[in-house]
Every structure is written in C-alpha cells, then in structure tokens.
C-alpha atoms as a PDB file:
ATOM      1  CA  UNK A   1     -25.241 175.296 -14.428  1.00  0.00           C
ATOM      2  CA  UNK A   2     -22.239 177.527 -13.966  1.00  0.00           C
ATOM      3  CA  UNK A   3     -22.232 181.066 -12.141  1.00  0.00           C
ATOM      4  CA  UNK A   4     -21.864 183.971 -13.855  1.00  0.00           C
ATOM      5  CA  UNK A   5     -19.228 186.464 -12.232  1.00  0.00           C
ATOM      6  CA  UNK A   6     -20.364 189.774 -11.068  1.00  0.00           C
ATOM      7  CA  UNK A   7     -17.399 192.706 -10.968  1.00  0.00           C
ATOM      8  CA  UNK A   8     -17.325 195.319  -7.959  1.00  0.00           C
ATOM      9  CA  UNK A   9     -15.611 198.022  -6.745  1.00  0.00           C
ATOM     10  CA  UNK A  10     -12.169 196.858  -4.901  1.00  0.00           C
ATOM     11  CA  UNK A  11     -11.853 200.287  -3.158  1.00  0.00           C
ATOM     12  CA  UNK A  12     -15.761 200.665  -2.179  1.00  0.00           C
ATOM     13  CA  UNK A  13     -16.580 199.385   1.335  1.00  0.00           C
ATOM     14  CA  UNK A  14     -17.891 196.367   0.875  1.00  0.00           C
ATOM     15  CA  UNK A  15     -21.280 196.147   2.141  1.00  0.00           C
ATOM     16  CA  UNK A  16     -21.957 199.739   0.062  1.00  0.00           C
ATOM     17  CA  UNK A  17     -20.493 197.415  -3.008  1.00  0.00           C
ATOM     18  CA  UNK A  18     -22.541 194.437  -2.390  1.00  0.00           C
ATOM     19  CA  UNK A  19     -25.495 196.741  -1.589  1.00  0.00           C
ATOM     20  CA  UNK A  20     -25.228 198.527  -5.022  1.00  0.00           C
ATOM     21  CA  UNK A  21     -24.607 195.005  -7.070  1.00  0.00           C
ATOM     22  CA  UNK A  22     -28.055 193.961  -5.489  1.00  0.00           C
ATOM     23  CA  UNK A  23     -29.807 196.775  -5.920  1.00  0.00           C
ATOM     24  CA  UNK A  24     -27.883 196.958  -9.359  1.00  0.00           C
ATOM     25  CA  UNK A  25     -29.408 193.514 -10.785  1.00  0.00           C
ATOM     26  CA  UNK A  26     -32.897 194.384  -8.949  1.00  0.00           C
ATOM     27  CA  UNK A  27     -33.331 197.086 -10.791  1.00  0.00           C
ATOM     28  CA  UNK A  28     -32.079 195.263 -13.687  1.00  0.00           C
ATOM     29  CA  UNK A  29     -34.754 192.457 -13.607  1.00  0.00           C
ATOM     30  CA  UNK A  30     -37.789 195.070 -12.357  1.00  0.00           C
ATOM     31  CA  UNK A  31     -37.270 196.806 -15.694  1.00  0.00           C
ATOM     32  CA  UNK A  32     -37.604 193.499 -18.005  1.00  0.00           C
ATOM     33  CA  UNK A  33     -39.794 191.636 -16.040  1.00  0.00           C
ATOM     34  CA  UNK A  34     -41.756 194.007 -13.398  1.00  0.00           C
ATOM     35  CA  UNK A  35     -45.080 194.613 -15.538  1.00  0.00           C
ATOM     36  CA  UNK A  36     -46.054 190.553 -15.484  1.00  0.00           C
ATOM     37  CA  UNK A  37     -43.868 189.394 -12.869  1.00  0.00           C
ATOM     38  CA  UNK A  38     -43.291 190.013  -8.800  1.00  0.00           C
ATOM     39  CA  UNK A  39     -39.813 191.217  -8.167  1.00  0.00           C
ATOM     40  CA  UNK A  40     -38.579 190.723  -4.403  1.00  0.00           C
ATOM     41  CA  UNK A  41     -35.547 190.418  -2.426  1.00  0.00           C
ATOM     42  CA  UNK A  42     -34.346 189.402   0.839  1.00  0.00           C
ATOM     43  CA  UNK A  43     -33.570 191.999   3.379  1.00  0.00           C
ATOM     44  CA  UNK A  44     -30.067 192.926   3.432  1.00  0.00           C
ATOM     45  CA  UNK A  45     -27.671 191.687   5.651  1.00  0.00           C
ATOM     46  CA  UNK A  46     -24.029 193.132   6.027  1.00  0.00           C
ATOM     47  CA  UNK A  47     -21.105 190.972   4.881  1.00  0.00           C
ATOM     48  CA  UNK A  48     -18.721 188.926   7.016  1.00  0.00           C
ATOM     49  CA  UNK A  49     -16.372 185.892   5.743  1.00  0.00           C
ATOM     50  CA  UNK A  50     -19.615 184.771   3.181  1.00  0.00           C
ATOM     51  CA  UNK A  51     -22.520 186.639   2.297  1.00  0.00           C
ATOM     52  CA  UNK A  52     -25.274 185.542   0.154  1.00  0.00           C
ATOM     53  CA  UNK A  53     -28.588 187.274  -1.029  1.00  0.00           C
ATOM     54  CA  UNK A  54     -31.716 186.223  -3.431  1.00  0.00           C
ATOM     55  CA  UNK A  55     -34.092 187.908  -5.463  1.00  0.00           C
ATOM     56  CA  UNK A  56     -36.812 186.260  -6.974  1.00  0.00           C
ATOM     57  CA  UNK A  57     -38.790 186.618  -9.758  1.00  0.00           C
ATOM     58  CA  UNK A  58     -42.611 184.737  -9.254  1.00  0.00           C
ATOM     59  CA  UNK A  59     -45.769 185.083 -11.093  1.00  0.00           C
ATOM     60  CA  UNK A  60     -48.355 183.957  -8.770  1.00  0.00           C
ATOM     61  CA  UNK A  61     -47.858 180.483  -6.384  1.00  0.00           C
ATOM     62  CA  UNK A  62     -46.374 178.050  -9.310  1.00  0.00           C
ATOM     63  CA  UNK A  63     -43.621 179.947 -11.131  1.00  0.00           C
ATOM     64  CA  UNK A  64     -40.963 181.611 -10.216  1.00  0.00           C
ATOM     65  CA  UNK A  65     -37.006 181.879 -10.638  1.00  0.00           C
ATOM     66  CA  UNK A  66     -34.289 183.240  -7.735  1.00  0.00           C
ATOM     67  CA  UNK A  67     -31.189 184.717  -8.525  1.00  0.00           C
ATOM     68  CA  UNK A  68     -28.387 183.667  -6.136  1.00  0.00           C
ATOM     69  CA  UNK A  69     -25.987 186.574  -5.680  1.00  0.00           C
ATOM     70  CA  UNK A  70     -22.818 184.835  -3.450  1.00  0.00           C
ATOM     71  CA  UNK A  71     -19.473 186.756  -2.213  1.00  0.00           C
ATOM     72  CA  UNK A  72     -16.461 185.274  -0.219  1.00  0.00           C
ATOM     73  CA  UNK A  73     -14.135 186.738   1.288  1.00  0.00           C
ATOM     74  CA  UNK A  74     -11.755 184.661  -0.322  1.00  0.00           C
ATOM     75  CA  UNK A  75     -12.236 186.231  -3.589  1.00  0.00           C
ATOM     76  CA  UNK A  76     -13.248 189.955  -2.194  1.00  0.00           C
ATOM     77  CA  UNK A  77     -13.885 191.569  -5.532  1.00  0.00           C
ATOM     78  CA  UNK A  78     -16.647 189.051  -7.531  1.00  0.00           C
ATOM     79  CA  UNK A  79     -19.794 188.464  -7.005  1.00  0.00           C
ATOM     80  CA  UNK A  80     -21.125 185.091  -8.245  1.00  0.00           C
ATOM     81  CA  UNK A  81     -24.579 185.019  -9.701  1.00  0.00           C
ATOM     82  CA  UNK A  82     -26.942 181.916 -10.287  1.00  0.00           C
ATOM     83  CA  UNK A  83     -30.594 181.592 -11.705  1.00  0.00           C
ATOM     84  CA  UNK A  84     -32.676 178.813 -10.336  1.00  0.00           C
ATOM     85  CA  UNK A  85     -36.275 177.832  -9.815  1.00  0.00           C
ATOM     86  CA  UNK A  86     -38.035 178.760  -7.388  1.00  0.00           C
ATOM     87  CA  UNK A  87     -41.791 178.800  -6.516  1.00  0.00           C
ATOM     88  CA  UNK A  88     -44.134 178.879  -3.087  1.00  0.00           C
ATOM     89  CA  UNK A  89     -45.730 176.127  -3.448  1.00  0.00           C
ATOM     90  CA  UNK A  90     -42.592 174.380  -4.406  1.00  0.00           C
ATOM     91  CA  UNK A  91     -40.651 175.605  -1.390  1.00  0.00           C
ATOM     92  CA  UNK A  92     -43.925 174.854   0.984  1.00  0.00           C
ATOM     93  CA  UNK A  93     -43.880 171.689  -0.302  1.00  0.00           C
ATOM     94  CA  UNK A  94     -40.190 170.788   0.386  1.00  0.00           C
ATOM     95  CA  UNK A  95     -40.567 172.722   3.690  1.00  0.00           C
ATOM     96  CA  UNK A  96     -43.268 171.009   4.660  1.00  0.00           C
ATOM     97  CA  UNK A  97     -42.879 167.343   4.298  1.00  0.00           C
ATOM     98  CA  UNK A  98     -39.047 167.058   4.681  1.00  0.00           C
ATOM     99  CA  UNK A  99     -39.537 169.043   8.676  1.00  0.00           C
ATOM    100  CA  UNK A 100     -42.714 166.275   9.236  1.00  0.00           C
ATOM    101  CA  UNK A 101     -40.199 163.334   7.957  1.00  0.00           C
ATOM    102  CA  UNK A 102     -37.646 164.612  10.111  1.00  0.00           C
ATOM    103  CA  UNK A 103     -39.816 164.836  13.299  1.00  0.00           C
ATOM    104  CA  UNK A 104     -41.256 162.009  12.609  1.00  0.00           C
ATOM    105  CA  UNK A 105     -37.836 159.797  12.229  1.00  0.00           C
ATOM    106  CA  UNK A 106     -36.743 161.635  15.482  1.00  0.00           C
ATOM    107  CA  UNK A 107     -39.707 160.962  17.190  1.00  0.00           C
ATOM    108  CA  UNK A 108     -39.287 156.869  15.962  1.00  0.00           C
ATOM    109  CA  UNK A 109     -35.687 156.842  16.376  1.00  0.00           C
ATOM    110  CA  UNK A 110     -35.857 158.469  20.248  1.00  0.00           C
ATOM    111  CA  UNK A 111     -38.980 156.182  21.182  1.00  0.00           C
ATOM    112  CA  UNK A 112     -37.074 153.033  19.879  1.00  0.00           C
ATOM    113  CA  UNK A 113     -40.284 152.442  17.518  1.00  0.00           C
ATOM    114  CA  UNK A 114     -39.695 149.959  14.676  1.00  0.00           C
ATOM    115  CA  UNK A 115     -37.490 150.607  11.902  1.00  0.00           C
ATOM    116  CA  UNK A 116     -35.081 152.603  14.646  1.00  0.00           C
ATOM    117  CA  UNK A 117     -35.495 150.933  17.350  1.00  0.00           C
ATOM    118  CA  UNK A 118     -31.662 149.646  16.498  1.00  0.00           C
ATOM    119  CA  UNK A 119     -30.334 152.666  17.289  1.00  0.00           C
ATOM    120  CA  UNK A 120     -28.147 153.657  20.333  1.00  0.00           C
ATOM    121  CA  UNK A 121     -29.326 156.261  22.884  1.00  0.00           C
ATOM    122  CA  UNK A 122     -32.306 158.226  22.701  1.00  0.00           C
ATOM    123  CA  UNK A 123     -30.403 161.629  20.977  1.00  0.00           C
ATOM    124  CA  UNK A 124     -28.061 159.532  19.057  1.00  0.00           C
ATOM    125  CA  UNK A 125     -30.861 157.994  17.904  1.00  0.00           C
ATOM    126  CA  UNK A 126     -33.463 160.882  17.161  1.00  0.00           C
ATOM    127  CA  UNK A 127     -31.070 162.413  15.158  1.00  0.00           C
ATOM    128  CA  UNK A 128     -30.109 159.610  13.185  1.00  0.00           C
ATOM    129  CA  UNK A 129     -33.716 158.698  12.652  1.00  0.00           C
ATOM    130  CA  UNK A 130     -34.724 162.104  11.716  1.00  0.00           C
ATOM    131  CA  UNK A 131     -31.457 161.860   9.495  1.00  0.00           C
ATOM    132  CA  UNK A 132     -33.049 158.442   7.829  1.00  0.00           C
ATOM    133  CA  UNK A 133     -36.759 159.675   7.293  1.00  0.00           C
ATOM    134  CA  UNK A 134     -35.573 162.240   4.746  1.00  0.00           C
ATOM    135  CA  UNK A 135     -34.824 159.951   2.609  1.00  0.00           C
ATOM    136  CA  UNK A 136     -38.172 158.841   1.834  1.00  0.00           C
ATOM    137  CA  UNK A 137     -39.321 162.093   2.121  1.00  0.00           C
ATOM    138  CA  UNK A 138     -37.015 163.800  -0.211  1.00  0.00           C
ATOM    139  CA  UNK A 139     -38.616 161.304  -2.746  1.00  0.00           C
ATOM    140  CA  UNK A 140     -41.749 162.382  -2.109  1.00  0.00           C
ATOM    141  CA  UNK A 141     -40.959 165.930  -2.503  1.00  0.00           C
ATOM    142  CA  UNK A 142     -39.647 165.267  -5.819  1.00  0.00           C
ATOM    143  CA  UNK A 143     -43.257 163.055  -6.312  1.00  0.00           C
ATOM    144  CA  UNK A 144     -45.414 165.652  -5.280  1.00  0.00           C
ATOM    145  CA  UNK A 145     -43.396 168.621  -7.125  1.00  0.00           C
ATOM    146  CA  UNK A 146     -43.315 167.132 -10.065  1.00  0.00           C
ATOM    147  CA  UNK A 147     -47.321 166.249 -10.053  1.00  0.00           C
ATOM    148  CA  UNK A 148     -48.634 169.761  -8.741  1.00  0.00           C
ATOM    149  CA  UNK A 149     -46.244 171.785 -10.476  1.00  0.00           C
ATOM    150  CA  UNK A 150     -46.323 169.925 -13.910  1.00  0.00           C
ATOM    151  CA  UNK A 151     -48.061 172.153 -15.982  1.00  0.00           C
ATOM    152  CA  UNK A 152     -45.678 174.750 -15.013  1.00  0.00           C
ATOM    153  CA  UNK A 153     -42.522 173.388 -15.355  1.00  0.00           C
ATOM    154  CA  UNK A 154     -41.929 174.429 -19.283  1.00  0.00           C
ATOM    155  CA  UNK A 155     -42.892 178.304 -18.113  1.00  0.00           C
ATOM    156  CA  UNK A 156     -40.462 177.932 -15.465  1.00  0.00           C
ATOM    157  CA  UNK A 157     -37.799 176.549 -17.618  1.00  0.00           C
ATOM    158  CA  UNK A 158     -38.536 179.416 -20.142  1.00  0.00           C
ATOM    159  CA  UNK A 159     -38.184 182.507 -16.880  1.00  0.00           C
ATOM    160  CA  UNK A 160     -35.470 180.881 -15.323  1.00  0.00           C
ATOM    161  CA  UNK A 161     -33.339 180.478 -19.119  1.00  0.00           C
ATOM    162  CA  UNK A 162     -34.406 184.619 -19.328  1.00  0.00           C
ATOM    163  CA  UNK A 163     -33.448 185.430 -16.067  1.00  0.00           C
ATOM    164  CA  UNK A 164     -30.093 183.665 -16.601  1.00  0.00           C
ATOM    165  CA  UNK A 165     -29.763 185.680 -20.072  1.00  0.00           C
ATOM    166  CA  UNK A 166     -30.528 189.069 -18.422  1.00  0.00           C
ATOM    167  CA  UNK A 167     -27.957 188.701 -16.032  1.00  0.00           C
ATOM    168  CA  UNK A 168     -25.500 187.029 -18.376  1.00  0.00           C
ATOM    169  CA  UNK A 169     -25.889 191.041 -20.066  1.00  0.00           C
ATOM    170  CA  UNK A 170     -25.805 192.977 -16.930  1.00  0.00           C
ATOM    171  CA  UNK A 171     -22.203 190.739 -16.201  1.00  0.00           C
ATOM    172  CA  UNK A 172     -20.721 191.096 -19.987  1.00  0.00           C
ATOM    173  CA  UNK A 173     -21.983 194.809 -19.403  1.00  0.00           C
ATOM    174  CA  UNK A 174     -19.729 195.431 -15.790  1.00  0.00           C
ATOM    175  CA  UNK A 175     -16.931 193.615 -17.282  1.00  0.00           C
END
C-alpha cells in the first residue's frame, strides 16, 4: 500500500510540528473510533535525521490497526502516514517465536551442534545460526498467525481499510 502524505508547518520548530500532526491524527481517530475501540500512542520522542511514531487502534487482544506516521529530514516538511495491522497477540506471537528461533540457532551455531556445526568460529557462527533459524521460524509465525487470528482477519481488514480512509480525509483536508 502507498503512504499518504501529511503537510506541516515549514516555519514551526519541528518537534512542536510533528508533535501537533500526532496529536492532530490522534485526536482524529479518538473521535471516529474511541467509543468501541482503544486509541494509544507511543510516547513521544524528539526528531533527529528520522523520526517515526505509531498509534494504534485495538479492540481487545485480536484486532487492531497502527498508523505509521514517518518524517525525514530529507524531505523536512511531509509527514508520511501508513495504516497496517496490528494486534497483541499477533505481535507476541512474532516476538516470541522469532527471539526463541534466534537463540536457539545461536545457541546451535556457537556449540557446533548439527545443522551448524559447518560454521566458522563460535560468534561467526552464533550469529549466522541465529540468522538461519528465522527462517523456519518466520514460517511458523505466519502458521500460527494465520490459525489463531483467523476469525479475525476480515474485521481487521475492514478497521485497517477505515483507518486508512480516515486519514486519507484528515490528508485531503491539510492539503
């Protein structure tokens, strides 16, 4: 999916800009969907060459959508704006088994245990093998996401195409 593009103030500083485009689109989103939905964000940080910031938008452990507000210094005076899914259990999962394959391919790689054991070195080869486990485990991820959260994947489909609508409006609107 594309971003949408975000207009602020050239002559504003720039973290008072970026703070007002977040707080801007917050406010935005709490008014549509804050009387079924949880509307959070992450604790602002001031900008340096990149800055990035999400706010999500979840309905219990299962559904949810994030809005991805990104600003480079390359292009000081947009903000680029992305809706995505994005629920707990679906970022515990990914969390969670990608970090065990990863210690556990280090763990194989350093001890020269059998599939790594063909590796050089012992931190060469922990990070390589922790490098090779994901593999395996970012197909499981996708496995177990798309069992557990199966039932919800239409509703999250359905928030994350409103999200992306309500802030298609609040960017034709600061245009």
């Amino acid at each position: 999916m594309e971003n949408i593009i975000y207009k602020i103030d050239p002559n504003a500083n720039r973290n008072t800009a970026l703070q007002q485009a977040s707080n801007h689109i917050k406010a935005t989103l709490q008014s549509k969907f804050g009387s079924s939905y949880v509307i959070s964000a992450d604790a602002f940080i001031d900008a340096d060459k990149n800055w990035s910031h999400e706010i999500q938008v979840r309905q219990g452990n299962k559904i949810g959508a994030a809005v991805g507000l990104k600003w480079e210094k390359s292009n000081p005076n947009v903000v680029l704006l992305d809706a995505s899914e994005s629920s707990k259990i679906g970022n515990i999962i990914t969390i969670s088994v990608l970090l065990l394959f990863l210690v556990i391919g280090g763990y194989m790689g350093y001890n020269k245990i059998e599939p790594f054991a063909f590796l050089p070195g012992y931190r060469i080869a922990a990070g390589l093998g922790g490098l090779f486990a994901l593999i395996p485990g970012i197909i499981l991820v996708f496995i177990l996401k798309s069992i557990l959260l199966k039932g919800e994947k239409e509703q999250n489909a359905q928030l994350v195409n409103e999200v992306r609508q309500v802030i298609q409006n609040i960017s034709a609107n600061n245009i």
